[in-house]
Protein backbone atom coordinates (compact mmCIF):
# COMPACT_ATOMS: atom_id res chain seq x y z
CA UNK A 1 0.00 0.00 0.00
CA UNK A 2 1.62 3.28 -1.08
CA UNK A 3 1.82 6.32 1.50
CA UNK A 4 -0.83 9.21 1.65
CA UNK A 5 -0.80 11.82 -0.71
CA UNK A 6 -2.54 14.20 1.98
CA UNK A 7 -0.97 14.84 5.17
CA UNK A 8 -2.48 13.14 8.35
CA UNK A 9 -4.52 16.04 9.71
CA UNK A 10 -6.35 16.77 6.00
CA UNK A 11 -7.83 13.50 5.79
CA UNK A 12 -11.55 13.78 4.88
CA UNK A 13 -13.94 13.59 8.04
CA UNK A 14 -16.53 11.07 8.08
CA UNK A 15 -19.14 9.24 10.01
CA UNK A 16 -18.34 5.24 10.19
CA UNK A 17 -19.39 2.91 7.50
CA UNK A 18 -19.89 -1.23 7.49
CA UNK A 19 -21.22 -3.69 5.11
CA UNK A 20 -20.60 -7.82 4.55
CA UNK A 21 -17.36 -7.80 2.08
CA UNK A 22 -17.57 -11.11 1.06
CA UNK A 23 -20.37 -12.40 -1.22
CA UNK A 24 -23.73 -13.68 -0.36
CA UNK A 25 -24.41 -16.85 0.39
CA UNK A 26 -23.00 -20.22 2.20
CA UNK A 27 -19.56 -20.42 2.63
CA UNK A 28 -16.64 -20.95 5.07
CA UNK A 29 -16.18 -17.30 6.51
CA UNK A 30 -17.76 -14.00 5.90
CA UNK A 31 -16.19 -10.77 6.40
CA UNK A 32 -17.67 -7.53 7.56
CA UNK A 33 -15.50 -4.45 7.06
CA UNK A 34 -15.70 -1.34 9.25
CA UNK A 35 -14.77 2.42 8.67
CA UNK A 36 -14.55 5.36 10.23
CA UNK A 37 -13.71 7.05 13.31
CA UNK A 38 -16.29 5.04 15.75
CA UNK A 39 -14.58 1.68 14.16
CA UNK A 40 -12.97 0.75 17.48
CA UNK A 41 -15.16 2.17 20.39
CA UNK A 42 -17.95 -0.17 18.14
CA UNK A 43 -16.42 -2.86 18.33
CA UNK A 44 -15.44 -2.59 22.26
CA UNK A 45 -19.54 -2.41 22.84
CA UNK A 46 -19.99 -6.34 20.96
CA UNK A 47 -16.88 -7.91 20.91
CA UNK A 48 -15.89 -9.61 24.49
CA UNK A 49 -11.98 -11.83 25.16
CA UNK A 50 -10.54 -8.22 24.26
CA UNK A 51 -10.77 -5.10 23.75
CA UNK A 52 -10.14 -3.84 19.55
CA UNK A 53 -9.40 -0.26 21.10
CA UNK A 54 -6.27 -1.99 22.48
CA UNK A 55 -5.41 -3.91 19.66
CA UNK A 56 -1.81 -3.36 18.26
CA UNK A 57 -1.79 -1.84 14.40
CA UNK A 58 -2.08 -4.47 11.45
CA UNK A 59 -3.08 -7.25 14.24
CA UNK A 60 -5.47 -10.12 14.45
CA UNK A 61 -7.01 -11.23 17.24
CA UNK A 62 -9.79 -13.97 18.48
CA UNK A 63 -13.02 -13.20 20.23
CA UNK A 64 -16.51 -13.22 20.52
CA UNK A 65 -19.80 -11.25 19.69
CA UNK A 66 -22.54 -10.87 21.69
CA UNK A 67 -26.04 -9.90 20.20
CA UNK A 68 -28.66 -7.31 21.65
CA UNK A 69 -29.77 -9.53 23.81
CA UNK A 70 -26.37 -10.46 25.67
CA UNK A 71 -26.44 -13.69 24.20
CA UNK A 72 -23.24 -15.17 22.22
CA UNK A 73 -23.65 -14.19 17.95
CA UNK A 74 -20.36 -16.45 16.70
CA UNK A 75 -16.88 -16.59 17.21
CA UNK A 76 -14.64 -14.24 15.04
CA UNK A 77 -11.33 -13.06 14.34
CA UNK A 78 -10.78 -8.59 14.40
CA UNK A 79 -8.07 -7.57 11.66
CA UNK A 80 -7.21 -4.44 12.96
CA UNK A 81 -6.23 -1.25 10.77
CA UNK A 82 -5.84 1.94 12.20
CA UNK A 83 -5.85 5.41 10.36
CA UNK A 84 -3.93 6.40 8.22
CA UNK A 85 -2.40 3.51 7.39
CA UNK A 86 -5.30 1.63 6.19
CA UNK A 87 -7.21 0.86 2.87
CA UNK A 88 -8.92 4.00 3.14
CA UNK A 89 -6.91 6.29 5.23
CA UNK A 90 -9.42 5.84 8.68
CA UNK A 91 -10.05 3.14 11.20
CA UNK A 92 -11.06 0.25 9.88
CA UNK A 93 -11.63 -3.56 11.61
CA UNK A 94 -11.86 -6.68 9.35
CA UNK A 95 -14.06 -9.00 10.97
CA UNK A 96 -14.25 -12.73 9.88
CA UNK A 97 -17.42 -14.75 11.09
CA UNK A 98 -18.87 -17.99 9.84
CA UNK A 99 -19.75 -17.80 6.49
CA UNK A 100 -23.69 -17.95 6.26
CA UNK A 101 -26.32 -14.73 5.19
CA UNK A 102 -27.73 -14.77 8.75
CA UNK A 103 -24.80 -14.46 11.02
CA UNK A 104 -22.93 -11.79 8.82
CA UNK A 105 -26.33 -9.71 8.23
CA UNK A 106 -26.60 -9.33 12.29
CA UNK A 107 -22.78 -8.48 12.61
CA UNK A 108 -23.80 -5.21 10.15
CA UNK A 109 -27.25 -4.59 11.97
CA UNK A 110 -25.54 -5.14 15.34
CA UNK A 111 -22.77 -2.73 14.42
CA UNK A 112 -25.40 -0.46 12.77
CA UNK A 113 -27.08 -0.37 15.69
CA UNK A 114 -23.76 1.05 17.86
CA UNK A 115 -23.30 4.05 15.30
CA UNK A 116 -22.31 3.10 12.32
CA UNK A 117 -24.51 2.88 8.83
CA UNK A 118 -24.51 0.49 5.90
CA UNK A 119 -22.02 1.66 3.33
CA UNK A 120 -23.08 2.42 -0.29
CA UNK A 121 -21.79 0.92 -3.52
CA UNK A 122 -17.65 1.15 -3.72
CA UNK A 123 -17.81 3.73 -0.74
CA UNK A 124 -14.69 2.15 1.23
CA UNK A 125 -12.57 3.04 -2.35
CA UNK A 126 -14.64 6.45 -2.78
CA UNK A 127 -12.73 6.63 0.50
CA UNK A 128 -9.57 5.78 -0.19
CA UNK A 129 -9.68 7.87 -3.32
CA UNK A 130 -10.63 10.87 -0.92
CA UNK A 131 -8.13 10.22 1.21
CA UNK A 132 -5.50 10.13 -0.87
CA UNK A 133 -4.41 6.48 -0.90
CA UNK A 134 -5.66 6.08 -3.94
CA UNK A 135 -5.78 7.57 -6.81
CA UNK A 136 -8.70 7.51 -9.43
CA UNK A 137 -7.22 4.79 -12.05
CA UNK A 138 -6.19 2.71 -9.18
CA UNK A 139 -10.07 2.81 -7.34
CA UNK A 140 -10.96 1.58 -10.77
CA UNK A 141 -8.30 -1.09 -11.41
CA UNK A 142 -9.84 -2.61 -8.07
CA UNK A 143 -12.95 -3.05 -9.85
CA UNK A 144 -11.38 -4.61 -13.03
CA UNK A 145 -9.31 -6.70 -11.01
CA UNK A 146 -12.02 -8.73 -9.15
CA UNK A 147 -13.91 -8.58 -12.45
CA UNK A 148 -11.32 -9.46 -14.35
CA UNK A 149 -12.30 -12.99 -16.72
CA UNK A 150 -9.32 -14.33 -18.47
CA UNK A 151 -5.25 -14.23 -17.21
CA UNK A 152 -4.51 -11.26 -19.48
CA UNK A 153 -7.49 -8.79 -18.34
CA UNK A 154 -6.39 -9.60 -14.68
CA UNK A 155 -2.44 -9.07 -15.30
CA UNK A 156 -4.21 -6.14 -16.98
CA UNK A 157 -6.03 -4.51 -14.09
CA UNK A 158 -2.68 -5.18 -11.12
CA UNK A 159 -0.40 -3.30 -13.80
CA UNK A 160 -2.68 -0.17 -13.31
CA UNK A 161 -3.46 -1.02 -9.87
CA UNK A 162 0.59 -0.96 -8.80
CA UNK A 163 0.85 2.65 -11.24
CA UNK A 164 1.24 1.56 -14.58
CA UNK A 165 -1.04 3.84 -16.29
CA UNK A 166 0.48 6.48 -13.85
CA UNK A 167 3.96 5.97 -14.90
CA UNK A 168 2.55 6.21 -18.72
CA UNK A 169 1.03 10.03 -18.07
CA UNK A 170 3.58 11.08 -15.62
CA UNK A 171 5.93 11.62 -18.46
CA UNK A 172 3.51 13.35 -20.76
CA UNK A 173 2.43 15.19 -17.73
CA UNK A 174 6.69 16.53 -17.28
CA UNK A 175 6.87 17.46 -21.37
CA UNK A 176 3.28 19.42 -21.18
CA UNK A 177 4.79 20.95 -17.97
CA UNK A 178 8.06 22.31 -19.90
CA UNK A 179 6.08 23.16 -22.81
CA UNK A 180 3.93 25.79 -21.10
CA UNK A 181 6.56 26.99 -18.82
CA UNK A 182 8.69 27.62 -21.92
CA UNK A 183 5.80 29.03 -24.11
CA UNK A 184 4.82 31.73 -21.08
CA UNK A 185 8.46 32.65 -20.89
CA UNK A 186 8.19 33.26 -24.63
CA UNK A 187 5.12 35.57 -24.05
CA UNK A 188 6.51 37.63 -21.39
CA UNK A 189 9.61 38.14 -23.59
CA UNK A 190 7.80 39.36 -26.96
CA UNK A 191 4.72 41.64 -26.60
CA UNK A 192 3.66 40.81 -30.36
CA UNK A 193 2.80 37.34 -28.83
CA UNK A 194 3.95 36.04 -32.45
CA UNK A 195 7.26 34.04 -30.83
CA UNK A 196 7.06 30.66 -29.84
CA UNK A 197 9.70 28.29 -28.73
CA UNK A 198 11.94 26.89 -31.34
CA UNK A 199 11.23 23.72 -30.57
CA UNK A 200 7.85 23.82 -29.83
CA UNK A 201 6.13 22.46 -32.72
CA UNK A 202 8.78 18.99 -32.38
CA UNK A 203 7.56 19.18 -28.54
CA UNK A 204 3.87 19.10 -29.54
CA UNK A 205 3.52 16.80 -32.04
CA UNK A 206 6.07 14.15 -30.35
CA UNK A 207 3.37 14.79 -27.30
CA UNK A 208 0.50 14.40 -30.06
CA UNK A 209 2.12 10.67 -31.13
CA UNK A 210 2.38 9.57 -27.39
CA UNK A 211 -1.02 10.38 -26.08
CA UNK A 212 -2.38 9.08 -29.81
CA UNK A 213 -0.89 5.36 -29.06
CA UNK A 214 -1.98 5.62 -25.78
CA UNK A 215 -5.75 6.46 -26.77
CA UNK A 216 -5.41 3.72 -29.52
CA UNK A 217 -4.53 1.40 -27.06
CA UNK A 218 -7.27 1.98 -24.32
CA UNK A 219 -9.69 1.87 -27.16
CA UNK A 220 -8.00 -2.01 -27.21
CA UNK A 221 -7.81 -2.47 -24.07
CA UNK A 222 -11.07 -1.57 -23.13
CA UNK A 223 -12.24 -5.68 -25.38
CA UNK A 224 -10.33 -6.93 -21.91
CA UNK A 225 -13.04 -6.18 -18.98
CA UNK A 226 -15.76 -4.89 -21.32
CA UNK A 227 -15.53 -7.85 -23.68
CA UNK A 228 -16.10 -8.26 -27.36
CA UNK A 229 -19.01 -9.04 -29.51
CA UNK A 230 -18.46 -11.24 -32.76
CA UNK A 231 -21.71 -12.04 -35.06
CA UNK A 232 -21.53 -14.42 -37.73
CA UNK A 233 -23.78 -13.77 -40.80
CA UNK A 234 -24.59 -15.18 -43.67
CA UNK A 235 -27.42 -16.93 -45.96
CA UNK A 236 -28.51 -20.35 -45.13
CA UNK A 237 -26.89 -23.37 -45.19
CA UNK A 238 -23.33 -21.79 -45.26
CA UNK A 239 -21.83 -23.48 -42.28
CA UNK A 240 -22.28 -20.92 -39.78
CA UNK A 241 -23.40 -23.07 -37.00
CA UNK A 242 -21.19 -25.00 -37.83
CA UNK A 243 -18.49 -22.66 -37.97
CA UNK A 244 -19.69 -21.02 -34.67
CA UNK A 245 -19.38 -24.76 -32.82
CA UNK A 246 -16.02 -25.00 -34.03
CA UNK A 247 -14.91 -21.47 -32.56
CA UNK A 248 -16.51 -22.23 -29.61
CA UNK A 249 -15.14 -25.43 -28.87
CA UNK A 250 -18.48 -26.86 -28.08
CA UNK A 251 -21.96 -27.87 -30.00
CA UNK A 252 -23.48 -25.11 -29.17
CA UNK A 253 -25.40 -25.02 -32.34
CA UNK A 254 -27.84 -27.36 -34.17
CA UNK A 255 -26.28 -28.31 -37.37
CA UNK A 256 -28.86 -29.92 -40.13
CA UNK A 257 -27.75 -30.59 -43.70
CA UNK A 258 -30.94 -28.54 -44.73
CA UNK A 259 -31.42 -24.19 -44.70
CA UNK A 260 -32.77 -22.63 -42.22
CA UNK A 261 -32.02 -24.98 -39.22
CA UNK A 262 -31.12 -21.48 -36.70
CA UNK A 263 -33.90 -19.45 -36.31
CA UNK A 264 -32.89 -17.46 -33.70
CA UNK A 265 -29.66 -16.17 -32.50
CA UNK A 266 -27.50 -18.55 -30.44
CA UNK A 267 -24.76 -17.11 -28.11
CA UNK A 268 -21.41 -18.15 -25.76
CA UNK A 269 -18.55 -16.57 -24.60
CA UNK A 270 -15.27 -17.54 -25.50
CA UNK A 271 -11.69 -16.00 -24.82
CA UNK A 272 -9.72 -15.38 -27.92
CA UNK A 273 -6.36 -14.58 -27.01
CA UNK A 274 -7.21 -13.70 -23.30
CA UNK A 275 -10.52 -11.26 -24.20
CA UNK A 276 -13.57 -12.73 -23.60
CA UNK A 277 -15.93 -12.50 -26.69
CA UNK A 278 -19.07 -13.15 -27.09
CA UNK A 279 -19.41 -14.89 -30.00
CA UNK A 280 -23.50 -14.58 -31.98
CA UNK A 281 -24.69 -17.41 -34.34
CA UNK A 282 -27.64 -15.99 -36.51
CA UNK A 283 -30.33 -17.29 -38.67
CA UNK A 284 -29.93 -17.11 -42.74
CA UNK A 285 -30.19 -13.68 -44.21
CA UNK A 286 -32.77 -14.61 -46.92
CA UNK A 287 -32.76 -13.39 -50.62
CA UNK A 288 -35.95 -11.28 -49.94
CA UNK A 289 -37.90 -10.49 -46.52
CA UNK A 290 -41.34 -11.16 -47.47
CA UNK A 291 -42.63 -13.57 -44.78
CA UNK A 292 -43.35 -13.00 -41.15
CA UNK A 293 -40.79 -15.88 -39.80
CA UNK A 294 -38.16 -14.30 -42.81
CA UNK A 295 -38.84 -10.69 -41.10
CA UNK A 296 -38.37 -11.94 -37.50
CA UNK A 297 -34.91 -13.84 -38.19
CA UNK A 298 -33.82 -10.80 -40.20
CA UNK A 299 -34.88 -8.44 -37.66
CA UNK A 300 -32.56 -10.29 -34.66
CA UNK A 301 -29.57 -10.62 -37.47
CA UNK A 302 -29.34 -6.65 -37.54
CA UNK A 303 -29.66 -6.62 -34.33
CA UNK A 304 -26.57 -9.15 -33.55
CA UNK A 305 -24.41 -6.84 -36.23
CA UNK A 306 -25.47 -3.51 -34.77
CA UNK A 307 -24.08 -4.88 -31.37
CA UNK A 308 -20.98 -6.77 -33.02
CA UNK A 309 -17.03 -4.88 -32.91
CA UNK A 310 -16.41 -7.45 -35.57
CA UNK A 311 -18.72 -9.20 -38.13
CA UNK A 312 -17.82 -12.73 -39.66
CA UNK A 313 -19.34 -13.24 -42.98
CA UNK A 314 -19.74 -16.55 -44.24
CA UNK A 315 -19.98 -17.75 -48.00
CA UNK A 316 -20.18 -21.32 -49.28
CA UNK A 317 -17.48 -21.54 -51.57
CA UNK A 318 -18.16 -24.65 -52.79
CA UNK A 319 -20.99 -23.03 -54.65
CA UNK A 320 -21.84 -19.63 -57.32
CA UNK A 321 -22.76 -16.92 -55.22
CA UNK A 322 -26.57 -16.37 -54.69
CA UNK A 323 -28.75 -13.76 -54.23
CA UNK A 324 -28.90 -13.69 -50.45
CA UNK A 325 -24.97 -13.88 -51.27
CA UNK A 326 -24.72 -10.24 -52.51
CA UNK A 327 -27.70 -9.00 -50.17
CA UNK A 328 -25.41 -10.03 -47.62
CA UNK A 329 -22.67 -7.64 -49.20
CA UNK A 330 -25.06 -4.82 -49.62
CA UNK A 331 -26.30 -5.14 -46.17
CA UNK A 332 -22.80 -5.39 -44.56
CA UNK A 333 -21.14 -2.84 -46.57
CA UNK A 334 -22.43 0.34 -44.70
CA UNK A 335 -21.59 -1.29 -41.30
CA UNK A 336 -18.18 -1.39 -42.77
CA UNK A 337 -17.80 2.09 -43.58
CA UNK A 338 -19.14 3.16 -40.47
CA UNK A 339 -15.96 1.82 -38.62
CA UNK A 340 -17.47 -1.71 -37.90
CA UNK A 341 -14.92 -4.04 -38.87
CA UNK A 342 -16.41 -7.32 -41.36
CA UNK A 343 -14.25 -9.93 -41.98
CA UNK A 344 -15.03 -12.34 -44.88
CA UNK A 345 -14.64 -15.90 -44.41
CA UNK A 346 -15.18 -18.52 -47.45
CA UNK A 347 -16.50 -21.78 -45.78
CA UNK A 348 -16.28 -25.38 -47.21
CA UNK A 349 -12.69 -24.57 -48.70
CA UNK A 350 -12.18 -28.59 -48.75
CA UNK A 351 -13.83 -28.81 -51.80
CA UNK A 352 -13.79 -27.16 -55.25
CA UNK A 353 -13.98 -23.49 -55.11
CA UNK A 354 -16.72 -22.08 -57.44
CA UNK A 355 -18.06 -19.01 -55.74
CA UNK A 356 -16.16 -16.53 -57.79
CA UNK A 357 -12.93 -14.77 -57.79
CA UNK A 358 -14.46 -11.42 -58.50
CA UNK A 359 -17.76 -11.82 -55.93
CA UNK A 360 -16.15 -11.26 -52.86
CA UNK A 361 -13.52 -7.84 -53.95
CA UNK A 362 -15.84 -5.27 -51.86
CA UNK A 363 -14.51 -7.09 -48.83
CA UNK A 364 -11.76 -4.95 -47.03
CA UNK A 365 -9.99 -7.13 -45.40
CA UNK A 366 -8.04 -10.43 -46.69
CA UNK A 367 -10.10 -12.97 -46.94
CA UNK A 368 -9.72 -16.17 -45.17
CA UNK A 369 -10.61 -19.61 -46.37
CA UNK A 370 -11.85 -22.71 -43.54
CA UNK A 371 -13.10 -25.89 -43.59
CA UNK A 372 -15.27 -25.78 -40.66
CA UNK A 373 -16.11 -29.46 -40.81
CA UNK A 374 -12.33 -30.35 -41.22
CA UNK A 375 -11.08 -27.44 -39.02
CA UNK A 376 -8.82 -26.07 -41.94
CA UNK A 377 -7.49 -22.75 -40.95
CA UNK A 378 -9.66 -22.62 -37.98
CA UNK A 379 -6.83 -21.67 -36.04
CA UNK A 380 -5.72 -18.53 -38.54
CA UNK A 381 -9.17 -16.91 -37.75
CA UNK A 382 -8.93 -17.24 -34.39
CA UNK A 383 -5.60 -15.64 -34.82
CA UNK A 384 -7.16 -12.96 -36.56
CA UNK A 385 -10.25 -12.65 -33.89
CA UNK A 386 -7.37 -12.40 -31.06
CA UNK A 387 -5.09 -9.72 -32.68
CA UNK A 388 -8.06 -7.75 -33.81
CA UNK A 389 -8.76 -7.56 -29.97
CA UNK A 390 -5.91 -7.94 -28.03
CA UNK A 391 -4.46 -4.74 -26.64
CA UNK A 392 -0.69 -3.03 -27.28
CA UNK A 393 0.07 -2.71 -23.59
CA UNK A 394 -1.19 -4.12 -20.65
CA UNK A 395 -0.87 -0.62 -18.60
CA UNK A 396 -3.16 0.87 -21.23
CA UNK A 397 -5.98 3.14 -19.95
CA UNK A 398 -9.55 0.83 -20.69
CA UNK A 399 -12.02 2.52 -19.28
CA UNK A 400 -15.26 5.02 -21.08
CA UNK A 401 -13.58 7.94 -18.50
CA UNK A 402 -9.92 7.68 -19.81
CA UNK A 403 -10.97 7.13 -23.30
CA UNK A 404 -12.87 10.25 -23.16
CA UNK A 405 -9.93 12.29 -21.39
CA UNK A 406 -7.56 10.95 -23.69
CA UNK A 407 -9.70 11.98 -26.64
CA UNK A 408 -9.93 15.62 -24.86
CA UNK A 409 -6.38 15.67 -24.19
CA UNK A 410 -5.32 15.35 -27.88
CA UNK A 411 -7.95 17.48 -29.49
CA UNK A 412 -6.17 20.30 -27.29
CA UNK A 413 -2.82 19.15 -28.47
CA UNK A 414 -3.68 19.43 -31.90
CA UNK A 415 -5.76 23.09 -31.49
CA UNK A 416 -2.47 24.20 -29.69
CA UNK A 417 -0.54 22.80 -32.55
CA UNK A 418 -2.41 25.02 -35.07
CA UNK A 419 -3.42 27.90 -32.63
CA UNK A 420 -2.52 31.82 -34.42
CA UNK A 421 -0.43 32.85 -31.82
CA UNK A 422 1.07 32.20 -28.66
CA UNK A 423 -1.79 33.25 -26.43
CA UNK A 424 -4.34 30.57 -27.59
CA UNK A 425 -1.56 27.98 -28.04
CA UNK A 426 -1.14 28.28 -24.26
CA UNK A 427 -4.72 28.04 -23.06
CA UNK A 428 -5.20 24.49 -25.32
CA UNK A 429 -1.65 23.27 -23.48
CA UNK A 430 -3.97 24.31 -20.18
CA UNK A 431 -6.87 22.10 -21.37
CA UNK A 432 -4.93 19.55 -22.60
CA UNK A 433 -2.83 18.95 -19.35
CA UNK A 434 -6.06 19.42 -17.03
CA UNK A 435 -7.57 16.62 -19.56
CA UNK A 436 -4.13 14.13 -19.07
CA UNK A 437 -3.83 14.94 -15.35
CA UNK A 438 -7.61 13.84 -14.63
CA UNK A 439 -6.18 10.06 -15.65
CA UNK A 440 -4.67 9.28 -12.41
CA UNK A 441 -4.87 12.68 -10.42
CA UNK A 442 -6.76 12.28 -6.82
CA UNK A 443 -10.47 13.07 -7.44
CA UNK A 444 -13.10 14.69 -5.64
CA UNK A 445 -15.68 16.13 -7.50
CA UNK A 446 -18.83 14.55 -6.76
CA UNK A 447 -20.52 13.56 -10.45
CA UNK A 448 -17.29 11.78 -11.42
CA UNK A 449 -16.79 10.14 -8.03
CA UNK A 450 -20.57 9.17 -8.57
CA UNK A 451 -20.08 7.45 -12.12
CA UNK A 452 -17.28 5.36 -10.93
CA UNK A 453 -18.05 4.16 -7.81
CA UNK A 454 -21.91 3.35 -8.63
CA UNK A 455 -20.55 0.17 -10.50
CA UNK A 456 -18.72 -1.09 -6.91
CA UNK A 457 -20.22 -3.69 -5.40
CA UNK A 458 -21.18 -2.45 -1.40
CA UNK A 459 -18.28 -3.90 0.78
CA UNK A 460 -15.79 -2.86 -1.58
């Protein structure tokens, strides 16, 4: 645990919080975690074999509860904490009962009933944020790491917990830093305002570059907690299901030699180089909508590729392309250009081609020939899948907050880049700096506090 960034005395006065930390249900041991300045004198009023006011600093000790009515609650064991040298910065007890809903829900009434009140979502962070022992990024990689699904999104989430992303800004944070320092020297020295720094442009745009790949790579590293949504399309009787079973690594999907066999969209999640996708099997996109059934399946088909980061097309290779081929172009082809990635795939490439060299030249990306009922080149498009998703650094920012302070941060750079004089030039370097300092700078403005700490889970 890193030292305060607020001296002792500044430390943000509260009353005392508690709330179950563990999750609900049966299990071994529950903990209840306690905050605040009435942490000890609480737990003096329940717990009898000791007394926690007179327990040493980072201790444990064994004891017993006693309910409201004198009579013995469980055994436990008080981890003690004391301010400021605690998760967040105040008093707080750990205390681990038998696991069980009932026993740990009349620890928190019990202690709710000496003075303290039930914590809201995330408020022990929100704390610790407050109190300066931790900043914002690092609140949030708490929440990524206990959410975290696959190896990579939780090496992911302790890089940025232990300052990764920190280390990343603190850098940019010097070179904006020298930048303005130098460009207000420049102002005071020529009253036309017309002189800037020699080296100022270089500065800038080597500042533009760095906050760029970072940006680039939160919007990468975002597929790791958020996940990533794959739909495969396609007309009937292409091998989607079958292809989809064969990604998956499961039958997941009926497979029938005749059209039409998936009706409906059929979903799983599977981890493609350490991101969890979900991965959508849809029904047949037909040649024309004109029944009811033909409207519904086409209906939930847009729907799965309005949702989808990537969508897999699938053609039959092994025969001329049909109508409800080239509506499938047509219909893709706007999702495309609107920054949608599609990915053609020709199915069935154990047999004789004879869809057409020509057909398929709208695509924009290579396209990659399978057998999904051999497995040929199964493994290059998960390949693909993984690299399209995998992030470039595993201290990248991930989250909708840094993305959108990143994205602030180098529209300033580039207005100061372009600015007509000195003056404006300056007040963009301000924006952009306030923008790259919000990353990782202590927090306390109540709406952002809000947004994060709303998606916490109560005892953390």
């Amino acid at each position: 645990m890193s030292s305060s960034r607020r001296p002792r005395n500044s430390r943000v006065k509260t009353d005392t919080i508690c709330a179950v930390a563990t999750p609900p249900g049966v299990g071994g041991i529950a903990v209840v975690r306690v905050s605040g300045p009435l942490t000890f004198p609480v737990l003096d009023r329940v717990v009898r074999g000791f007394r926690p006011s007179r327990q040493p600093d980072h201790t444990v000790r064994f004891g017993r509860v006693v309910g409201r009515d004198g009579a013995e609650l469980d055994e436990v064991v008080v981890a003690a904490f004391r301010a400021p040298r605690s998760y967040t910065g105040e008093d707080v007890a750990e205390v681990s009962c038998h696991g069980g809903d009932y026993i740990a829900g009349e620890l928190v009434r019990l202690f709710c009933g000496q003075g303290c009140r039930p914590a809201g979502p995330g408020e022990f962070s929100r704390r610790a944020v407050l109190n300066g022992r931790l900043s914002l990024s690092r609140a949030e990689a708490v929440l990524d790491l206990i959410n975290a699904r696959t190896p990579q999104a939780h090496a992911a989430a302790l890089a940025r917990y232990h300052g990764g992303l920190a280390h990343r800004t603190r850098a940019m944070l010097a070179e904006l830093d020298e930048c303005r320092a130098r460009l207000e020297y420049y102002i005071g020295f020529d009253e036309s305002d017309a002189v800037r720094p020699r080296d100022f442009e270089h500065r800038g745009r080597r500042l533009l570059v760095q906050v760029e790949r970072l940006s680039a790579d939160a919007e990468r590293a975002r597929f790791l907690h958020e996940g990533a949504r794959v739909a495969i399309v396609g007309r009937s009787n292409v091998g989607k299901s079958t292809l989809f079973n064969r990604l998956a690594g499961e039958e997941r999907a009926l497979v029938a030699p005749g059209p039409g066999t998936t009706r409906d969209r059929v979903e799983t999640t599977v981890a493609f180089g350490g991101v969890p996708v979900l991965l959508s099997d849809t029904g047949g996109i037909p040649a024309r909508t004109g029944g009811r059934l033909a409207r519904g399946v086409a209906e939930r088909t847009a729907q799965a590729v309005d949702a989808a980061d990537l969508v897999i097309a699938v053609f039959d290779g092994s025969e001329p392309a049909r109508p409800a081929d080239r509506r499938v172009l047509r219909t893709l082809d706007p999702t495309a250009g609107a920054g949608r990635e599609v990915l053609c795939v020709v199915n069935k490439c154990d047999r004789k081609e004879r869809l057409g060299a020509g057909f398929l030249s709208p695509c924009r990306r290579p396209v990659i020939r399978v057998s999904a009922r051999t497995g040929t080149n199964i493994g290059r498009l998960r390949s693909f899948v993984a690299r399209r998703f995998r992030p470039g650094r595993e201290t990248a920012a991930t989250n909708r907050r840094h993305r959108s302070a990143l994205n602030d941060c180098r529209a300033a750079l580039a207005r100061a880049l372009t600015a007509p004089d000195s003056a404006c030039a300056l007040a963009e370097l301000e924006l952009a700096h306030a923008a790259l300092a919000g990353l990782d700078a202590p927090a306390d403005r109540a709406d952002v506090l809000d947004r994060v700490f709303n998606r916490f889970c109560v005892g953390k």
